[in-house]
Protein backbone atom coordinates (compact mmCIF):
# COMPACT_ATOMS: atom_id res chain seq x y z
CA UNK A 1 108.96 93.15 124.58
CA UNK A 2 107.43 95.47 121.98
CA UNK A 3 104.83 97.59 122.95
CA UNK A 4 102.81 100.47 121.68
CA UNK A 5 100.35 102.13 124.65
CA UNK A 6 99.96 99.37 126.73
CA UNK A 7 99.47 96.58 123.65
CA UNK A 8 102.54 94.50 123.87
CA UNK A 9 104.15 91.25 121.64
CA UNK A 10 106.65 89.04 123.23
CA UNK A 11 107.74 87.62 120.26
CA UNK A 12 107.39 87.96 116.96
CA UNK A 13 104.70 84.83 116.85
CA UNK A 14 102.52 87.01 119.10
CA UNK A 15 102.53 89.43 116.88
CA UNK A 16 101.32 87.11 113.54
CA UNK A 17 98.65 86.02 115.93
CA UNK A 18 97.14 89.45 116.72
CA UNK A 19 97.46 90.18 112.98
CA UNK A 20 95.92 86.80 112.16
CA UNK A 21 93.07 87.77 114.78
CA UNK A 22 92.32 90.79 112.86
CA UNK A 23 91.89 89.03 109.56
CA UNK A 24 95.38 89.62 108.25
CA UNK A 25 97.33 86.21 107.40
CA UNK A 26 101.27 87.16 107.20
CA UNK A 27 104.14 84.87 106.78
CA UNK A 28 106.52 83.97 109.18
CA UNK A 29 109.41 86.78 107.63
CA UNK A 30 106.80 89.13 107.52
CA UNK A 31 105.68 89.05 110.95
CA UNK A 32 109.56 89.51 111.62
CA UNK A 33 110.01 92.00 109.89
CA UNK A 34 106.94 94.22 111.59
CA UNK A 35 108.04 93.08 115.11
CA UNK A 36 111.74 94.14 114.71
CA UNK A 37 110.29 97.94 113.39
CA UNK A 38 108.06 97.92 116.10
CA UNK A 39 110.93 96.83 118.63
CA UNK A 40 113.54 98.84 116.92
CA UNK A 41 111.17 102.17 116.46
CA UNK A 42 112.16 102.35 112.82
CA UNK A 43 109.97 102.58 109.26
CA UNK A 44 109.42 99.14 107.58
CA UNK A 45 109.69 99.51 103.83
CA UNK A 46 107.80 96.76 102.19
CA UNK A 47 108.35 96.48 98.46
CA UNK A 48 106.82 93.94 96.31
CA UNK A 49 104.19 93.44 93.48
CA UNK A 50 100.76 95.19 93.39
CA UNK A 51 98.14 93.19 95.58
CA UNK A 52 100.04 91.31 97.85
CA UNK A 53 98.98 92.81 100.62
CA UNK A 54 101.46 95.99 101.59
CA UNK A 55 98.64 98.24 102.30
CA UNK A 56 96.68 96.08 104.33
CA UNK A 57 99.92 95.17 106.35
CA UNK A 58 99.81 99.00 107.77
CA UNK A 59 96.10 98.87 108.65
CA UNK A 60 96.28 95.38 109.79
CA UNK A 61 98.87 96.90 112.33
CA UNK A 62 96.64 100.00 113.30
CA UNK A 63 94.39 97.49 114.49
CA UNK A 64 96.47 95.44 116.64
CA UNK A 65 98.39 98.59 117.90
CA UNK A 66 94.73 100.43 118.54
CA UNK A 67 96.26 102.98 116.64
CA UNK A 68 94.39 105.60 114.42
CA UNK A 69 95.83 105.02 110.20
CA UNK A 70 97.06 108.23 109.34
CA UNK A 71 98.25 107.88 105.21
CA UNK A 72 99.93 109.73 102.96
CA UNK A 73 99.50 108.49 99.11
CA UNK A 74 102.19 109.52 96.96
CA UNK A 75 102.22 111.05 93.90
CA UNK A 76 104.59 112.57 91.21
CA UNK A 77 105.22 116.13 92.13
CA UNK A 78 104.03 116.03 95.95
CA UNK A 79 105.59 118.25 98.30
CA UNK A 80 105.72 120.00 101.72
CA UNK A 81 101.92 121.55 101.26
CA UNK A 82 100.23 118.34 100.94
CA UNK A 83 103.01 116.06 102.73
CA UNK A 84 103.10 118.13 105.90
CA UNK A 85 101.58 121.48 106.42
CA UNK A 86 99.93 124.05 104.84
CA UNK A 87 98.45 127.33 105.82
CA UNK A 88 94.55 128.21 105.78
CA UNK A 89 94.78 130.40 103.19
CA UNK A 90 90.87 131.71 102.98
CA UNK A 91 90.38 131.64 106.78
CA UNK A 92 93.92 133.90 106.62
CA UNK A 93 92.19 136.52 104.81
CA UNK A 94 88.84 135.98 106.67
CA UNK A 95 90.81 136.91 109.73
CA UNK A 96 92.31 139.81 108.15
CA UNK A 97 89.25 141.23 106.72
CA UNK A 98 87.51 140.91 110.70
CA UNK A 99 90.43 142.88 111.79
CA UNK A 100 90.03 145.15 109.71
CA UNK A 101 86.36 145.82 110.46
CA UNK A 102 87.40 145.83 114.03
CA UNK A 103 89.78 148.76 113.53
CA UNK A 104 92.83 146.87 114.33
CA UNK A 105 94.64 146.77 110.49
CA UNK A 106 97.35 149.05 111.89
CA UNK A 107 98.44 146.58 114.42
CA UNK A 108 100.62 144.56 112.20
CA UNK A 109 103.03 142.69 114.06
CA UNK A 110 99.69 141.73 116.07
CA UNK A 111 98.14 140.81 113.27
CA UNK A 112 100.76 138.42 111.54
CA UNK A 113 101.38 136.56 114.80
CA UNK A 114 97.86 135.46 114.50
CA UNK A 115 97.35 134.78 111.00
CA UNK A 116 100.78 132.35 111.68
CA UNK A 117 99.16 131.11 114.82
CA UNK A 118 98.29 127.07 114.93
CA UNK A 119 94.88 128.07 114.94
CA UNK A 120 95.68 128.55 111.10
CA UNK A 121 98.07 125.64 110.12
CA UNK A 122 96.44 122.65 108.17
CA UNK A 123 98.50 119.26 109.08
CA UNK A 124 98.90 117.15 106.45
CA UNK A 125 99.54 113.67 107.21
CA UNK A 126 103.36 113.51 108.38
CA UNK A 127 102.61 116.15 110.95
CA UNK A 128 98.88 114.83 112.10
CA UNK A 129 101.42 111.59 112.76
CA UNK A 130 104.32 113.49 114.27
CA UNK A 131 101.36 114.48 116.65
CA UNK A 132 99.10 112.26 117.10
CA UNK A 133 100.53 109.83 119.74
CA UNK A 134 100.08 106.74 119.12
CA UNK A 135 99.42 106.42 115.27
CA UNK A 136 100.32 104.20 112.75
CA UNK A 137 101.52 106.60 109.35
CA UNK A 138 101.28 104.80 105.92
CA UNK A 139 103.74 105.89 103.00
CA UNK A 140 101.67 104.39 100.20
CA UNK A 141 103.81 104.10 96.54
CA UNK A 142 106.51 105.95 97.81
CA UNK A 143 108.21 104.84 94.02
CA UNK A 144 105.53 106.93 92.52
CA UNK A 145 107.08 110.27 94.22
CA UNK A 146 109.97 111.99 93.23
CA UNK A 147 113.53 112.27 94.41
CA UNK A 148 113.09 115.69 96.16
CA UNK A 149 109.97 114.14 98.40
CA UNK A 150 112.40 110.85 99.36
CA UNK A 151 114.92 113.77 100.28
CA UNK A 152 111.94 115.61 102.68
CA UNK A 153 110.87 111.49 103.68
CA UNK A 154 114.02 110.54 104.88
CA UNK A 155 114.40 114.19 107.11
CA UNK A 156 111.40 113.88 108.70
CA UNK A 157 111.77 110.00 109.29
CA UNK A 158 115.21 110.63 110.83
CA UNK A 159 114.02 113.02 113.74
CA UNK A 160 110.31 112.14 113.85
CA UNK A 161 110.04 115.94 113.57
CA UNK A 162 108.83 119.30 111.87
CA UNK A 163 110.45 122.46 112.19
CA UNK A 164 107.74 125.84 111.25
CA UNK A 165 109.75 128.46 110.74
CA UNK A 166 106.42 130.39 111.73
CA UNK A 167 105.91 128.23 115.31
CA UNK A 168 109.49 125.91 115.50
CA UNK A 169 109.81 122.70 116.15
CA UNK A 170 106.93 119.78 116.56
CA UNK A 171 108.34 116.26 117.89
CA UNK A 172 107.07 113.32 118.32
CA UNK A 173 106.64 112.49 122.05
CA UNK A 174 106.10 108.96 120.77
CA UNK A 175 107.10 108.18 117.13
CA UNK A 176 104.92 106.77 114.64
CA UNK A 177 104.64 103.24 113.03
CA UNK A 178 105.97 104.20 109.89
CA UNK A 179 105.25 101.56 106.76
CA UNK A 180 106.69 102.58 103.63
CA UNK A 181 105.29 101.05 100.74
CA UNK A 182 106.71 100.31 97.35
CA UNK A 183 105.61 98.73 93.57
CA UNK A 184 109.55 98.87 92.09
CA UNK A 185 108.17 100.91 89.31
CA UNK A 186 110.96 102.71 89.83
CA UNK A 187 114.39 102.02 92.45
CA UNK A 188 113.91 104.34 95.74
CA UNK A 189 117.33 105.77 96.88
CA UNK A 190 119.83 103.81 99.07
CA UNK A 191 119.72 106.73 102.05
CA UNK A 192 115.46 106.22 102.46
CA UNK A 193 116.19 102.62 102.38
CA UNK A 194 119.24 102.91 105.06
CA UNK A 195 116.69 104.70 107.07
CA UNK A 196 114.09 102.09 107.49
CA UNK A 197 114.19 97.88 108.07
CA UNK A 198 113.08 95.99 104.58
CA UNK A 199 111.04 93.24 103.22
CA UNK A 200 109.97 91.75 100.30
CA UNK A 201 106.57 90.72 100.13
CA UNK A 202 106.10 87.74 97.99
CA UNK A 203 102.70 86.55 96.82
CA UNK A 204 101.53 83.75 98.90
CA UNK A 205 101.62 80.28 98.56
CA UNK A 206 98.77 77.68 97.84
CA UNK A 207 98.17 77.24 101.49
CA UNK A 208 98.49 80.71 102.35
CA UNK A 209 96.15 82.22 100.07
CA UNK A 210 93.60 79.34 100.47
CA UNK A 211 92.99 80.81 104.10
CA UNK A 212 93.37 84.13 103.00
CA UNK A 213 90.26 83.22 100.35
CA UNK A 214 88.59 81.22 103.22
CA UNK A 215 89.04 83.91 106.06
CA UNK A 216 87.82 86.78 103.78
CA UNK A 217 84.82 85.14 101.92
CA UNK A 218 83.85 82.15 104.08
CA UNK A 219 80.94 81.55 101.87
CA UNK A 220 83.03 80.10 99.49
CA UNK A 221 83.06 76.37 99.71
CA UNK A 222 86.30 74.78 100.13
CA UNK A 223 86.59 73.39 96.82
CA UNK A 224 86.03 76.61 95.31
CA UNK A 225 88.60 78.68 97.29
CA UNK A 226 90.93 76.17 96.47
CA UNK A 227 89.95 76.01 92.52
CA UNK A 228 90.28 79.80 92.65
CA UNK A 229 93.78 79.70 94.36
CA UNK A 230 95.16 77.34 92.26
CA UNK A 231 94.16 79.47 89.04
CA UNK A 232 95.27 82.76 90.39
CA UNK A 233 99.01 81.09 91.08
CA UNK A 234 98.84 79.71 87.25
CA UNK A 235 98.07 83.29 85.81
CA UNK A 236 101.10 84.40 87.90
CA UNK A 237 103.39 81.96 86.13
CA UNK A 238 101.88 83.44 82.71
CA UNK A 239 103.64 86.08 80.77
CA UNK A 240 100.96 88.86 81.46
CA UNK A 241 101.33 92.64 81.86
CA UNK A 242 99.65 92.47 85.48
CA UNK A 243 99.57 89.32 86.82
CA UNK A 244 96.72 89.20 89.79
CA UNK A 245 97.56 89.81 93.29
CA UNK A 246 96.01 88.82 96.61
CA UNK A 247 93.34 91.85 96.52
CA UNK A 248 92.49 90.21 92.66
CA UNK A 249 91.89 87.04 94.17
CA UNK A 250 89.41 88.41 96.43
CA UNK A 251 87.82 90.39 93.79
CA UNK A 252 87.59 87.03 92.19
CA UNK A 253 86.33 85.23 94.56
CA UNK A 254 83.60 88.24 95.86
CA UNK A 255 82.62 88.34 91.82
CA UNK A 256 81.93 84.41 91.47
CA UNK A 257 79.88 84.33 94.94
CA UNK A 258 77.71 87.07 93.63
CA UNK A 259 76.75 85.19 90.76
CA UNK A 260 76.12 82.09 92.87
CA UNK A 261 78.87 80.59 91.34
CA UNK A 262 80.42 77.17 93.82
CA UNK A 263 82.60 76.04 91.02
CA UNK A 264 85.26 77.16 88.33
CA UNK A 265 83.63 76.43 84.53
CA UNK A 266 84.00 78.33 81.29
CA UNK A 267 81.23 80.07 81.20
CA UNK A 268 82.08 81.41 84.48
CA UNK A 269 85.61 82.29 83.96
CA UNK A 270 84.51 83.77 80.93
CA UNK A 271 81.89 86.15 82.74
CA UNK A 272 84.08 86.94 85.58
CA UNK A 273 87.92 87.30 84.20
CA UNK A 274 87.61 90.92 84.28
CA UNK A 275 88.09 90.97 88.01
CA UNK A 276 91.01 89.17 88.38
CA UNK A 277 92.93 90.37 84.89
CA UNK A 278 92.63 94.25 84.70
CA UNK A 279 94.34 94.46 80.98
CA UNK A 280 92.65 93.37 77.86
CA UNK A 281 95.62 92.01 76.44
CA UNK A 282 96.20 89.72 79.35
CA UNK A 283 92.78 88.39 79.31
CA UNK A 284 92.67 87.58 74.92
CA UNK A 285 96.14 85.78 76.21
CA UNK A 286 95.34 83.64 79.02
CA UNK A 287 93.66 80.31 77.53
CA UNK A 288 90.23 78.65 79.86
CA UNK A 289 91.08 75.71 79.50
CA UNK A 290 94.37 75.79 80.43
CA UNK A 291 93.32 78.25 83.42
CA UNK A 292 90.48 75.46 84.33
CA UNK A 293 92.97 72.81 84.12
CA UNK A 294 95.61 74.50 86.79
CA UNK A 295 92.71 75.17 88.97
CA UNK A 296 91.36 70.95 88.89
CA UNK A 297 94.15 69.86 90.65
CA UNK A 298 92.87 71.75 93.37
CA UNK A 299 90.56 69.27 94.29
């Protein structure tokens, strides 16, 4: 069985349900996929388009697991002082400056062995996960770093450990839930991916996102959640720049309740397309009537 603290999944149905019960719908491969890394104790990299729902997967699972989210977004030119520790600079000096009121400035060895001390050392989110037992890190856009941070990824991934050179080695005593999340704006290396189990993550299907839609806005009638379904798979057959993802959809759907909206029209496509089509190409492209017509045979 897996198990993290005491919560445990038999199977990986069990699982789906707990992530179900927390408001998270996955498929059945998904679920799979998150019970084998919790099974196996290895990182789950989950690549697919924007909005489908990578992100949520990891806090989804923090829930379940009763497991603090500990994330790390990724960025071009990230490295060891934001990814995993860096020292307290100004309380460093503060420190220094006290001893040296106190008299004790010629004490030097003294002196550096506290100003290296953990007291000092701010933990960035690999080691706050490396240490916090249970936890549940997030790699968010790992395809937006570069190759030297998949290089310091996959080392600390590998051992579930830090070395200091200043204080030595911090382990895991359990390891993390690791989710690794990807766009494909760019092709992560072969020896991250070796590292970790993989899955796609496709947008849903009709069905799917219709109870996504219901389970997140169940003020929206069932004819509308199914209208605004049906439209949101029709712009993803379109040849846009960014077609909408699941988080979209729920923009979509949040942005027509507000207006009191129970029912796809022009005018209300018209007032609300910016929160479902983020580009102003893709919106002068997509045609309302064509868009209203995909989204009647919802009915």
């Amino acid at each position: 069985m897996t198990h993290t603290e005491g919560v445990t999944f038999a199977d990986p149905a069990a699982l789906a349900a707990a992530l179900r019960a927390s408001g998270y719908l996955p498929d059945e491969g998904l679920a799979t996929a998150a019970y084998l890394a919790l099974r196996m104790q290895r990182p789950l990299f989950v690549e697919g388009d924007a909005g489908v729902g990578k992100t949520a997967l990891a806090q989804a699972l923090a829930t379940v697991l009763d497991a603090p989210l500990i994330r790390l977004q990724c960025y071009e030119g990230i490295d060891v002082a934001q990814a995993v520790y860096d020292w307290d600079f100004p309380r460093q000096l503060l420190h220094l400056r006290a001893a040296e009121a106190a008299g004790r400035a010629g004490d030097a060895d003294a002196l550096e062995g506290e100003l290296y001390g953990r007291r000092f050392l701010l933990a960035r989110p690999l080691l706050q996960a490396i240490e916090t037992s249970p936890s549940v890190l997030l790699v968010d856009e790992v395809d937006r770093a570069d190759d030297e941070f998949e290089a310091l990824l996959l080392e600390v991934l590998s051992e579930f450990a830090v070395t200091i050179p200043e204080l030595g080695t911090v382990r895991a005593d359990v390891p993390p839930v690791v989710v690794v999340t990807s766009n494909r704006t760019r092709d992560v290396h072969d020896a991250l991916k070796r590292r970790c189990l993989y899955h796609w993550v496709e947008h849903p299907d009709f069905d799917r996102e219709l109870a996504i839609v219901r389970q997140r806005h169940p003020r929206a009638t069932e004819h509308l959640a199914a209208q605004i379904a049906r439209a949101s798979a029709y712009l993803r057959t379109a040849d846009l720049q960014k077609p909408p993802g699941v988080a979209e959809t729920l923009d979509w759907t949040q942005a027509l309740l507000t207006l009191g909206v129970d029912q796809l029209d022009p005018d209300a496509v018209t007032r609300t397309l910016g929160a479902v089509l983020k580009y102003r190409e893709d919106q002068q492209a997509v045609s309302v009537v064509a868009l209203l017509e995909a989204a009647a045979h919802a009915g």
